[in-house]
Protein backbone atom coordinates (compact mmCIF):
# COMPACT_ATOMS: atom_id res chain seq x y z
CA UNK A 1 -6.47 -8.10 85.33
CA UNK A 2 -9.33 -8.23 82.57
CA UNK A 3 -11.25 -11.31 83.17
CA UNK A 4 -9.28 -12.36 86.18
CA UNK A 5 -9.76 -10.09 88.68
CA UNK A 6 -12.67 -7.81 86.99
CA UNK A 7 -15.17 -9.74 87.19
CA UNK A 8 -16.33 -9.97 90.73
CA UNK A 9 -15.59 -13.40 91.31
CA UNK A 10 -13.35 -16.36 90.71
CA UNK A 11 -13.50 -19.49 88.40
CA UNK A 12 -13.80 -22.41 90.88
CA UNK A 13 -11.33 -24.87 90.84
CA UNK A 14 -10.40 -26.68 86.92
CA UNK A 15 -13.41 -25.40 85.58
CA UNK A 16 -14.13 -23.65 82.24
CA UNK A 17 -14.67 -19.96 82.36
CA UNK A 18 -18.72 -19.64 83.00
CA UNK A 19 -19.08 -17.14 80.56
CA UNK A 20 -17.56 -19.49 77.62
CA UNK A 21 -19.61 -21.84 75.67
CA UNK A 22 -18.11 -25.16 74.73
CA UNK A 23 -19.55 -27.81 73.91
CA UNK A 24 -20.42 -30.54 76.99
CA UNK A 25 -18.08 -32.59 75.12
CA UNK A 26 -15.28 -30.07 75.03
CA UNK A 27 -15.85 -29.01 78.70
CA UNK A 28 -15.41 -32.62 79.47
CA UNK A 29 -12.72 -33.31 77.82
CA UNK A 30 -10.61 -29.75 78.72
CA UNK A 31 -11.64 -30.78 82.85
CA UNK A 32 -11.17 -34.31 83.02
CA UNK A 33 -7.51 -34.22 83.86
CA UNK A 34 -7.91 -31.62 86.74
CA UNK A 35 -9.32 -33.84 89.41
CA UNK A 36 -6.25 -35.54 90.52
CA UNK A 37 -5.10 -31.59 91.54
CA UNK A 38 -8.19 -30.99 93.26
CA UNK A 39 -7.78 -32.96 97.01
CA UNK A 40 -11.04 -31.30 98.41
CA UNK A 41 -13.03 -32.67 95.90
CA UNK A 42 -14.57 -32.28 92.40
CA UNK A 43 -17.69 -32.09 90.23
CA UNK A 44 -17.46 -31.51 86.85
CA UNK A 45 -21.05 -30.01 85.29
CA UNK A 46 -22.32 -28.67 82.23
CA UNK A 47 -25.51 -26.20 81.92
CA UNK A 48 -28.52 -27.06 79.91
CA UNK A 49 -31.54 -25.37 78.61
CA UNK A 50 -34.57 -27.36 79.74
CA UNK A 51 -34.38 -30.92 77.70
CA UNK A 52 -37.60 -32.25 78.33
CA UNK A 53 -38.24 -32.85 74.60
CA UNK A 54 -34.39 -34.44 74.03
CA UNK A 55 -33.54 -36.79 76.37
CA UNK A 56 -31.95 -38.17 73.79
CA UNK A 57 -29.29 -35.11 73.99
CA UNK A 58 -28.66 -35.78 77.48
CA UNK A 59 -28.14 -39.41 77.48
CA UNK A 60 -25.19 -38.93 74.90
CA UNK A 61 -23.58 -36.50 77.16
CA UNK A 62 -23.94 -38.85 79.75
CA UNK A 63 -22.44 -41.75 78.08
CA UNK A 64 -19.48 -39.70 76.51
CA UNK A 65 -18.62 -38.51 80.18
CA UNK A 66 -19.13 -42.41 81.65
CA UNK A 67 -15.83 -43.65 80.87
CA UNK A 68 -13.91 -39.88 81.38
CA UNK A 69 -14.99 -38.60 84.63
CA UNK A 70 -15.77 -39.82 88.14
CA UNK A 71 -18.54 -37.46 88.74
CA UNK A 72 -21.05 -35.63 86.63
CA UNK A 73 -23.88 -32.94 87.42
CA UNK A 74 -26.46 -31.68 84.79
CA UNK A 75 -28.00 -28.34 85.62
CA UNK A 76 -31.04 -27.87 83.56
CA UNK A 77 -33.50 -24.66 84.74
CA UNK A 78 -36.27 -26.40 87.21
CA UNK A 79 -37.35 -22.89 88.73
CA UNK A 80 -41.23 -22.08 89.55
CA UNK A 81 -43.50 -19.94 90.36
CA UNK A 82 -46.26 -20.54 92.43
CA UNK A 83 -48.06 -17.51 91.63
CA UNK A 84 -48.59 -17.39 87.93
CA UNK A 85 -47.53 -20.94 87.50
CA UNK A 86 -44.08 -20.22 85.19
CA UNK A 87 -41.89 -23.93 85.40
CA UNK A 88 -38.20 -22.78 83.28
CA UNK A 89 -35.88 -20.66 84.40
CA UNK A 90 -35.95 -17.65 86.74
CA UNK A 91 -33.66 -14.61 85.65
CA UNK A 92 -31.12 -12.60 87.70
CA UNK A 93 -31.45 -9.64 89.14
CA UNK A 94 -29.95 -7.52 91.81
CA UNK A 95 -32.25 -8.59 94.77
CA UNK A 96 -31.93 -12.45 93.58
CA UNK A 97 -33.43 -14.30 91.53
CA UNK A 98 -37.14 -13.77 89.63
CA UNK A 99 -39.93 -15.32 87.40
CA UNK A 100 -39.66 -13.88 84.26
CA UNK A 101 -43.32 -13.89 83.31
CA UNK A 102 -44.73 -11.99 87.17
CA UNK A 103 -41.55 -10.59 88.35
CA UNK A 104 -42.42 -12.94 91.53
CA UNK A 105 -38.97 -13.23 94.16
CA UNK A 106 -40.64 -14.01 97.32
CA UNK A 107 -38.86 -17.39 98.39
CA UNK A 108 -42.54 -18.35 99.87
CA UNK A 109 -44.07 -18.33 96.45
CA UNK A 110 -41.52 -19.99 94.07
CA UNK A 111 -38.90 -22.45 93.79
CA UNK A 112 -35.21 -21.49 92.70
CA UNK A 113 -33.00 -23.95 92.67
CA UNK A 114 -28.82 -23.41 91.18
CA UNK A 115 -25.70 -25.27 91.93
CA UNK A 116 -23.83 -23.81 94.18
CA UNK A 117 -19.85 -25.22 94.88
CA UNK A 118 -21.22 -28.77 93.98
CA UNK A 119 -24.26 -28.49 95.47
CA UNK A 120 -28.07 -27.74 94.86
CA UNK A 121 -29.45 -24.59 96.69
CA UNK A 122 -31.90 -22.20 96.94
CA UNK A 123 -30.44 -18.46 96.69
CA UNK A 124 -33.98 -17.01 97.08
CA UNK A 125 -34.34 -18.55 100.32
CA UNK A 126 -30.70 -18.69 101.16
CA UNK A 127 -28.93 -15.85 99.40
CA UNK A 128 -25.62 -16.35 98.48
CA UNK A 129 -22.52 -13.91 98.54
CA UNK A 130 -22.52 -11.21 96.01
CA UNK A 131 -19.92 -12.63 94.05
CA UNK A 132 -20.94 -16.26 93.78
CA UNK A 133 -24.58 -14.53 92.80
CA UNK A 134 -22.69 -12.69 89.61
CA UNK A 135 -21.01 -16.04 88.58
CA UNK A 136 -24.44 -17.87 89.09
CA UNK A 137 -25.69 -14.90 86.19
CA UNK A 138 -22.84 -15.44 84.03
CA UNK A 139 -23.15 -18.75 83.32
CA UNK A 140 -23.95 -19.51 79.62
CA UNK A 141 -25.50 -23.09 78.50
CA UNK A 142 -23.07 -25.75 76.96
CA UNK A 143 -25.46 -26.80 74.93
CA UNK A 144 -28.63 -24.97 72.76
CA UNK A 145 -32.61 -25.94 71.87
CA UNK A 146 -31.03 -25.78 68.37
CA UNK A 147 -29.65 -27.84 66.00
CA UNK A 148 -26.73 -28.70 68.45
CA UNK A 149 -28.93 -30.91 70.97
CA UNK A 150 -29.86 -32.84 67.75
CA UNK A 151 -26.28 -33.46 66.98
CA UNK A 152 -25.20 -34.41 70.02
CA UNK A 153 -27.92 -36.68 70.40
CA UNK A 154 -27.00 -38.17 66.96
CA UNK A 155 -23.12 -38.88 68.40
């Protein structure tokens, strides 16, 4: 079934398709019914580009989601390499995960970290099944460096 079953994985639990964009406002507010359904437990999460320069951005997500949700994770890209120094985010590929400035995968030499069913893990050092890899790749940011991040931080 296209973009059910041919895709090579399986949207986990309530959650918004990874491959669609919405805002972190709209993702919130489309999930935030869900967790009643979802006995085993729940995490709702929105993807980032790195914020360092708009906290500002972050902290209105945060305070939208306060009175919505029970439970929030931000993933913003913390990946590094130790070889050529790269701090950002690492980019897919078929043998894991690499720097995109050395081409550096070696799990001794850099730092990859992606949320994983909830939690934070390393695939590099602890690969993951090939299916939860391809959803890992799909996954688009809710927000952008561009002129959204200003307006949310405006809100």
């Amino acid at each position: 079934m296209k973009d059910i079953t041919d895709k090579e994985y399986y949207t986990n639990s309530f959650h918004y398709d990874v491959r669609k964009a919405p805002t972190p406002f709209e993702k919130i507010d489309f999930e935030k019914d869900y967790p009643k359904y979802s006995a085993g437990g729940f995490i709702h999460y929105c993807e980032y580009p790195n914020l360092k320069q708009n906290p500002k951005a972050l902290e209105a997500v945060w305070d939208y989601a306060y009175d919505r949700i029970g439970y929030l994770g931000t993933n913003t890209p913390i990946d590094q390499c130790f070889e050529c120094g790269f701090k950002g985010e690492f980019k897919p590929t078929a043998k894991g995960f690499e720097c995109p400035q050395c081409g550096n995968h070696d799990p001794a030499t850099c730092d990859v970290v992606k949320r994983t069913c909830g939690y934070l893990g390393n695939p590099n050092q602890r690969p993951m099944v090939h299916g939860r890899h391809i959803e890992i790749a799909s996954r688009v940011k809710h927000m952008s460096l561009g002129n959204d991040a200003n307006d949310i931080a405006r809100q």
